[in-house]
PDB file of N, CA and C in Angstrom:
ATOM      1  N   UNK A   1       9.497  11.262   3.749  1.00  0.00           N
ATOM      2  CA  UNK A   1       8.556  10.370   3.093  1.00  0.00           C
ATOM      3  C   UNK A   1       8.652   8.991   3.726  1.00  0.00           C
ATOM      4  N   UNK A   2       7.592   8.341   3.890  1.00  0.00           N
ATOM      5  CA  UNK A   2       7.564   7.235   4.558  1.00  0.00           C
ATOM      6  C   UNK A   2       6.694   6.007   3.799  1.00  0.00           C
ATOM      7  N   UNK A   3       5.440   5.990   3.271  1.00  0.00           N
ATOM      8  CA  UNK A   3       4.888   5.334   2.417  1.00  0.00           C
ATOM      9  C   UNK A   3       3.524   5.146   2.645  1.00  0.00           C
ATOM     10  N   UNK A   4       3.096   4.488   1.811  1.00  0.00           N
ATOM     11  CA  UNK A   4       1.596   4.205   2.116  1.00  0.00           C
ATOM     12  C   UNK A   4       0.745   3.105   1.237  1.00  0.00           C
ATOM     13  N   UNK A   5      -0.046   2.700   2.157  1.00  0.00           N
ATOM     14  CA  UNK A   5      -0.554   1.136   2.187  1.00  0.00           C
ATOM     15  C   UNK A   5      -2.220   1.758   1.205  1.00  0.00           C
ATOM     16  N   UNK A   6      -2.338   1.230  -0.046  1.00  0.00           N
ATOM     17  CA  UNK A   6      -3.798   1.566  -0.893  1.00  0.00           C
ATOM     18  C   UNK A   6      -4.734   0.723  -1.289  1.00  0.00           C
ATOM     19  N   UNK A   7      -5.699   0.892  -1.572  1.00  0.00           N
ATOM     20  CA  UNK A   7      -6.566  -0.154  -2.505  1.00  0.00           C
ATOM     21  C   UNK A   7      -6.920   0.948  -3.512  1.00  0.00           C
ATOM     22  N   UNK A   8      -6.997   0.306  -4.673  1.00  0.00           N
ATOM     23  CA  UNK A   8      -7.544   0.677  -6.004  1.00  0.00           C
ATOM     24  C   UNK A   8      -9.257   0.564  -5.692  1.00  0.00           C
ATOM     25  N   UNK A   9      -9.396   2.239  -5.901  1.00  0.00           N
ATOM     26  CA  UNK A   9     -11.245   1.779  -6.175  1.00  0.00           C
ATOM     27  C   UNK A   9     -11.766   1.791  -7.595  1.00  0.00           C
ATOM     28  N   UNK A  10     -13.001   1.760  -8.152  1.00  0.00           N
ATOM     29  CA  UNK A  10     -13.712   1.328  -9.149  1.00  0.00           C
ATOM     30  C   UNK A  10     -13.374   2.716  -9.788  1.00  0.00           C
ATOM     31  N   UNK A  11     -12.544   3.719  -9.420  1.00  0.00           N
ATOM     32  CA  UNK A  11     -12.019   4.592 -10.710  1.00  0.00           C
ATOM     33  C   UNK A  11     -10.861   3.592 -11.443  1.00  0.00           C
ATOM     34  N   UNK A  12     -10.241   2.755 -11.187  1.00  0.00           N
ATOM     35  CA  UNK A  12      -9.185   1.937 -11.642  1.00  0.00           C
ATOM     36  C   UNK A  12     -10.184   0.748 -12.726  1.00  0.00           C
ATOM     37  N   UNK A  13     -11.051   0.363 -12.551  1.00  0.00           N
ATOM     38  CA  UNK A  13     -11.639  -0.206 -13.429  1.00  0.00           C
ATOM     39  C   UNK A  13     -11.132  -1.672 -12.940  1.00  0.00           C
ATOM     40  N   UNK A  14     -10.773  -2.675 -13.789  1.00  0.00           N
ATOM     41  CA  UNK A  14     -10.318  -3.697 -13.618  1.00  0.00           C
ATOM     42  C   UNK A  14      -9.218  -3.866 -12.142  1.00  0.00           C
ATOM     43  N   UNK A  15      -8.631  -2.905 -11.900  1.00  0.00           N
ATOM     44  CA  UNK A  15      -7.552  -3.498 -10.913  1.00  0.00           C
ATOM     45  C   UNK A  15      -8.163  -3.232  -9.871  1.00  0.00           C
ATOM     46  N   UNK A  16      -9.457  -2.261  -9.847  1.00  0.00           N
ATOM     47  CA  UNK A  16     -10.210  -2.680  -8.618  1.00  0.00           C
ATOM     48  C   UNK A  16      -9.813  -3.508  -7.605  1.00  0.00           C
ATOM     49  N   UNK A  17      -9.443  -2.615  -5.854  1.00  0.00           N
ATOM     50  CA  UNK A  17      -9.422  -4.085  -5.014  1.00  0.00           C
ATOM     51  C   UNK A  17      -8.018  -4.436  -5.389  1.00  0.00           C
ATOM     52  N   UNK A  18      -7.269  -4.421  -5.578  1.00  0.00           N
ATOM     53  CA  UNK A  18      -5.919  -4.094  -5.716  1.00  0.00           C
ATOM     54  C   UNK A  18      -4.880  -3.453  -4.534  1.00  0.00           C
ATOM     55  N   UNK A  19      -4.095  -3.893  -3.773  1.00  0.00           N
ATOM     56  CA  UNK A  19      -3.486  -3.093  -2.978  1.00  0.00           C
ATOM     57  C   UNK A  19      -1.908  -2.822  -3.304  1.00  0.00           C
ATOM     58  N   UNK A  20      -1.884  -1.707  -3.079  1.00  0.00           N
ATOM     59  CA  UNK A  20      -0.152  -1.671  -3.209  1.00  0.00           C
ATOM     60  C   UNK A  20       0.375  -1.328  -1.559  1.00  0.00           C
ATOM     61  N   UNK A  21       1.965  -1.502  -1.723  1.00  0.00           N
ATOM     62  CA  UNK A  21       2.141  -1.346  -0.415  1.00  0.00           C
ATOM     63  C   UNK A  21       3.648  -0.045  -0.946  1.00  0.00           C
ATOM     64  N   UNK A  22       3.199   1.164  -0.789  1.00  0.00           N
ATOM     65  CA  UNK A  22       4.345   2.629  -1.802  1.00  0.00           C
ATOM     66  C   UNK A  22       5.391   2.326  -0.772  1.00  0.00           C
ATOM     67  N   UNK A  23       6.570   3.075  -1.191  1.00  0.00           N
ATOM     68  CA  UNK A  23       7.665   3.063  -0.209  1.00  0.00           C
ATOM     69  C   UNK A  23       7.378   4.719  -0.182  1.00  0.00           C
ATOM     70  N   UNK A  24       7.054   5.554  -0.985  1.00  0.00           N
ATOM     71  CA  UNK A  24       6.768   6.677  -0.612  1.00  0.00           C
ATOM     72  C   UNK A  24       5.340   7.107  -0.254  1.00  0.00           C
ATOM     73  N   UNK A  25       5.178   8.568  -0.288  1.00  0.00           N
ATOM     74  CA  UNK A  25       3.845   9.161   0.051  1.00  0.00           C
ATOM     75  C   UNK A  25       3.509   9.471  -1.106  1.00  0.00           C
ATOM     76  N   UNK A  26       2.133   9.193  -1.543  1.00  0.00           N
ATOM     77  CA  UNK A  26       1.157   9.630  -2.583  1.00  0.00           C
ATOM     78  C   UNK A  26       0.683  10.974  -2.829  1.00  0.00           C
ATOM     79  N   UNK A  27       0.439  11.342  -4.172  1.00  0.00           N
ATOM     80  CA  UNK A  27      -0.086  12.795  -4.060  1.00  0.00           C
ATOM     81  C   UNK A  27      -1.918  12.027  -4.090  1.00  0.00           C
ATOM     82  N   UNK A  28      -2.606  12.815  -4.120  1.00  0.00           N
ATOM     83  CA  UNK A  28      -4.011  13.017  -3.572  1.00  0.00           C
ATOM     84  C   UNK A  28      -4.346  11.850  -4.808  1.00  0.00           C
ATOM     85  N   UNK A  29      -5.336  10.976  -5.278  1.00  0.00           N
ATOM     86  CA  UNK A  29      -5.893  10.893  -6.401  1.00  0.00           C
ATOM     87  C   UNK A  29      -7.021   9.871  -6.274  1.00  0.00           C
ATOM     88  N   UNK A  30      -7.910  10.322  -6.704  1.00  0.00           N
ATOM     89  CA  UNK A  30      -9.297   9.977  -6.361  1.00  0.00           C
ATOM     90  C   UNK A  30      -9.815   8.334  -6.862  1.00  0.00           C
ATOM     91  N   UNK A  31      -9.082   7.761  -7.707  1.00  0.00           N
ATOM     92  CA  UNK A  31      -9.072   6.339  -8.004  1.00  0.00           C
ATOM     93  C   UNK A  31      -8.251   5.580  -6.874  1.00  0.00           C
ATOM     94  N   UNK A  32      -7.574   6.086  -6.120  1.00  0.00           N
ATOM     95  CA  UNK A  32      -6.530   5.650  -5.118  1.00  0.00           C
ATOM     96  C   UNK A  32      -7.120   5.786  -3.689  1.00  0.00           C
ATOM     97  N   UNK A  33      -7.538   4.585  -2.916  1.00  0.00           N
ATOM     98  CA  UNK A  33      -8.006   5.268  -1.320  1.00  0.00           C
ATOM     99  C   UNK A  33      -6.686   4.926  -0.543  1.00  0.00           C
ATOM    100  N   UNK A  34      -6.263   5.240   0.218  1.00  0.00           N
ATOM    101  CA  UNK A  34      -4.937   5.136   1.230  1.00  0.00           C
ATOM    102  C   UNK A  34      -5.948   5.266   2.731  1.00  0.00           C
ATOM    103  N   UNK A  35      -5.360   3.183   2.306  1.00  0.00           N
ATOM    104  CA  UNK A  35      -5.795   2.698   3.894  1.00  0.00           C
ATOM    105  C   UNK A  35      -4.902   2.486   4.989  1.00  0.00           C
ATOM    106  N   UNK A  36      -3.831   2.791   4.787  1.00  0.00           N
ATOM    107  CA  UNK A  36      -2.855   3.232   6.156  1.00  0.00           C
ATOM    108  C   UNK A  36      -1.333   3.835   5.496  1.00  0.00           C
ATOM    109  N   UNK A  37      -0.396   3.516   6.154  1.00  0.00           N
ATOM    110  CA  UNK A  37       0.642   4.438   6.502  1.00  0.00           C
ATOM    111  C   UNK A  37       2.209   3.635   6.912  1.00  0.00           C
ATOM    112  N   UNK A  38       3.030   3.521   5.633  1.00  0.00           N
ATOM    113  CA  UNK A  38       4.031   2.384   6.055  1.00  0.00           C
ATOM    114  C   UNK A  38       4.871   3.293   7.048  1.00  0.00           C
ATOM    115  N   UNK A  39       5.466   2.636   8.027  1.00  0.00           N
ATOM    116  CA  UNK A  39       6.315   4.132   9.041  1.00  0.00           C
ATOM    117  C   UNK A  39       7.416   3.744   8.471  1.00  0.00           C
ATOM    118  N   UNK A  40       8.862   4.997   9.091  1.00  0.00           N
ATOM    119  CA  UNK A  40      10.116   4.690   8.491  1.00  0.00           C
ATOM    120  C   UNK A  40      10.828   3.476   8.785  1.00  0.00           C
ATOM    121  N   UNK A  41      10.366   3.123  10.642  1.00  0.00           N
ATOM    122  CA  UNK A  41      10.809   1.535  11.064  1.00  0.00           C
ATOM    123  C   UNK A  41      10.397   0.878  10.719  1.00  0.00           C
ATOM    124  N   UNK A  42       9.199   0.527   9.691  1.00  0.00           N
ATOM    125  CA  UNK A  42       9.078  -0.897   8.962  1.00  0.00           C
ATOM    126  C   UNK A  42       9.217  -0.833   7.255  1.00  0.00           C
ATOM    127  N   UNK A  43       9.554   0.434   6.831  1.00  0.00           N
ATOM    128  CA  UNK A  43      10.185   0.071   5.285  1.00  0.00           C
ATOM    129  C   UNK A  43      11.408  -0.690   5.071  1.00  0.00           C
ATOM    130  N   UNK A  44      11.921  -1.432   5.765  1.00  0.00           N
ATOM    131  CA  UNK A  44      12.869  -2.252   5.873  1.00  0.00           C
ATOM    132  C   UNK A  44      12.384  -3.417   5.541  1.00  0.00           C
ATOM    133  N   UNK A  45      11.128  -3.338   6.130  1.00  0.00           N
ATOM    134  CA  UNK A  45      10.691  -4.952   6.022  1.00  0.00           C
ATOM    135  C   UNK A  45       9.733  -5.162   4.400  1.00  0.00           C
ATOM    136  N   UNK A  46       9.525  -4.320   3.887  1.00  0.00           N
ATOM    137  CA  UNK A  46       9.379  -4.378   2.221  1.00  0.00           C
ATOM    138  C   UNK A  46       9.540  -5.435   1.791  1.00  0.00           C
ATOM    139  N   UNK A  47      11.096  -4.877   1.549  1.00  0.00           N
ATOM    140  CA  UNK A  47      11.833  -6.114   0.983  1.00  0.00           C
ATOM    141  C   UNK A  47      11.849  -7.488   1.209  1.00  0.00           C
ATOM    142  N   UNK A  48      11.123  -8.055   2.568  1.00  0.00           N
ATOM    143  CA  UNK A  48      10.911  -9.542   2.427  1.00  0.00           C
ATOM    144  C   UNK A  48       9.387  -9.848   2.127  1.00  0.00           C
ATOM    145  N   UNK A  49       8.627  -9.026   1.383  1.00  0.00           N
ATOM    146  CA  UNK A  49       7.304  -9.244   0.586  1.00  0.00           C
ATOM    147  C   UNK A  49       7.667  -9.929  -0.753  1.00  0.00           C
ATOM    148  N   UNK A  50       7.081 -11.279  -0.888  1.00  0.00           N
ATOM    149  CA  UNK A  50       7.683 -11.363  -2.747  1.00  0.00           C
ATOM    150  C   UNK A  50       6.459 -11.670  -3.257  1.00  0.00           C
ATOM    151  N   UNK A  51       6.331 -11.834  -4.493  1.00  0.00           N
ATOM    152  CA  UNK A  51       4.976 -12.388  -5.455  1.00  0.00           C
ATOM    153  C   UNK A  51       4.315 -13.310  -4.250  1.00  0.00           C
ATOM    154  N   UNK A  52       3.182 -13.013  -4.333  1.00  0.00           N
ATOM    155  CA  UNK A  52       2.502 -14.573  -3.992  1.00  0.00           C
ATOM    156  C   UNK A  52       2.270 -14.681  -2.439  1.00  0.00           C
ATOM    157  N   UNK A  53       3.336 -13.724  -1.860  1.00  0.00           N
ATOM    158  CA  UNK A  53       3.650 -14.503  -0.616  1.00  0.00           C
ATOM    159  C   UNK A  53       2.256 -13.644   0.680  1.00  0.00           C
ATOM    160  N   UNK A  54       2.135 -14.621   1.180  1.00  0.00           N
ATOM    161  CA  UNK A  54       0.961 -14.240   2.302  1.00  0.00           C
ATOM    162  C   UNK A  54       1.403 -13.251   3.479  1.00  0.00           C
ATOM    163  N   UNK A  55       0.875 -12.193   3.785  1.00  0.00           N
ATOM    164  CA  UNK A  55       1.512 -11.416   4.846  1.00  0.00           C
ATOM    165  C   UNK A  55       0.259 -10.745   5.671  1.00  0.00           C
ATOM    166  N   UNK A  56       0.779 -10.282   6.768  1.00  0.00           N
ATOM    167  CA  UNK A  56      -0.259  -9.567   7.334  1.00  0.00           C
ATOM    168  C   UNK A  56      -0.306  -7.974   8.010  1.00  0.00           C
ATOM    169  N   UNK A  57      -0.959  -7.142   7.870  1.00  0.00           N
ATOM    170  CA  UNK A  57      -0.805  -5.599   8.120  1.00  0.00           C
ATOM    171  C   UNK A  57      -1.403  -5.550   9.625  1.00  0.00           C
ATOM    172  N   UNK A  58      -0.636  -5.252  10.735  1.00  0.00           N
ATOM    173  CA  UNK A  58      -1.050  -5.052  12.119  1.00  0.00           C
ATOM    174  C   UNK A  58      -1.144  -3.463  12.063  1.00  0.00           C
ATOM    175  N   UNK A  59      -2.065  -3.144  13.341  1.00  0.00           N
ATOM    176  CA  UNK A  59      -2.397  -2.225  13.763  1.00  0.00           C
ATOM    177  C   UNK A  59      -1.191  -1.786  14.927  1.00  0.00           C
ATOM    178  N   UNK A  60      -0.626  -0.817  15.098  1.00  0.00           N
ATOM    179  CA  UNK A  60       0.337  -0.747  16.136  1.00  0.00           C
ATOM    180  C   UNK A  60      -0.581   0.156  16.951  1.00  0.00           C
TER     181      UNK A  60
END
């Protein structure tokens, strides 16, 4: 398991537009789109995401 990068669609209602960033893999679910793919060499770097803080998702 490696993780995965989502946005909440308009099955979520309010949290709409919402992204999470999983440390694992998702099962299928249709309120959930999975817009990429955390690999095992950067779940390390998680942990320096905090509230608030500005970051950016590269394309490798």
């Amino acid at each position: 398991q490696h993780g995965a990068i989502t946005v909440d669609n308009e099955g979520y209602g309010r949290y709409q537009g919402e992204v999470q960033i999983c440390k694992v893999d998702l099962l299928e679910d249709g309120k959930v789109n999975v817009v990429g793919r955390v690999t095992q060499d950067d779940r390390d770097l998680i942990a320096f995401i905090g509230p608030g803080q500005t970051f950016k998702l590269l394309h490798k």
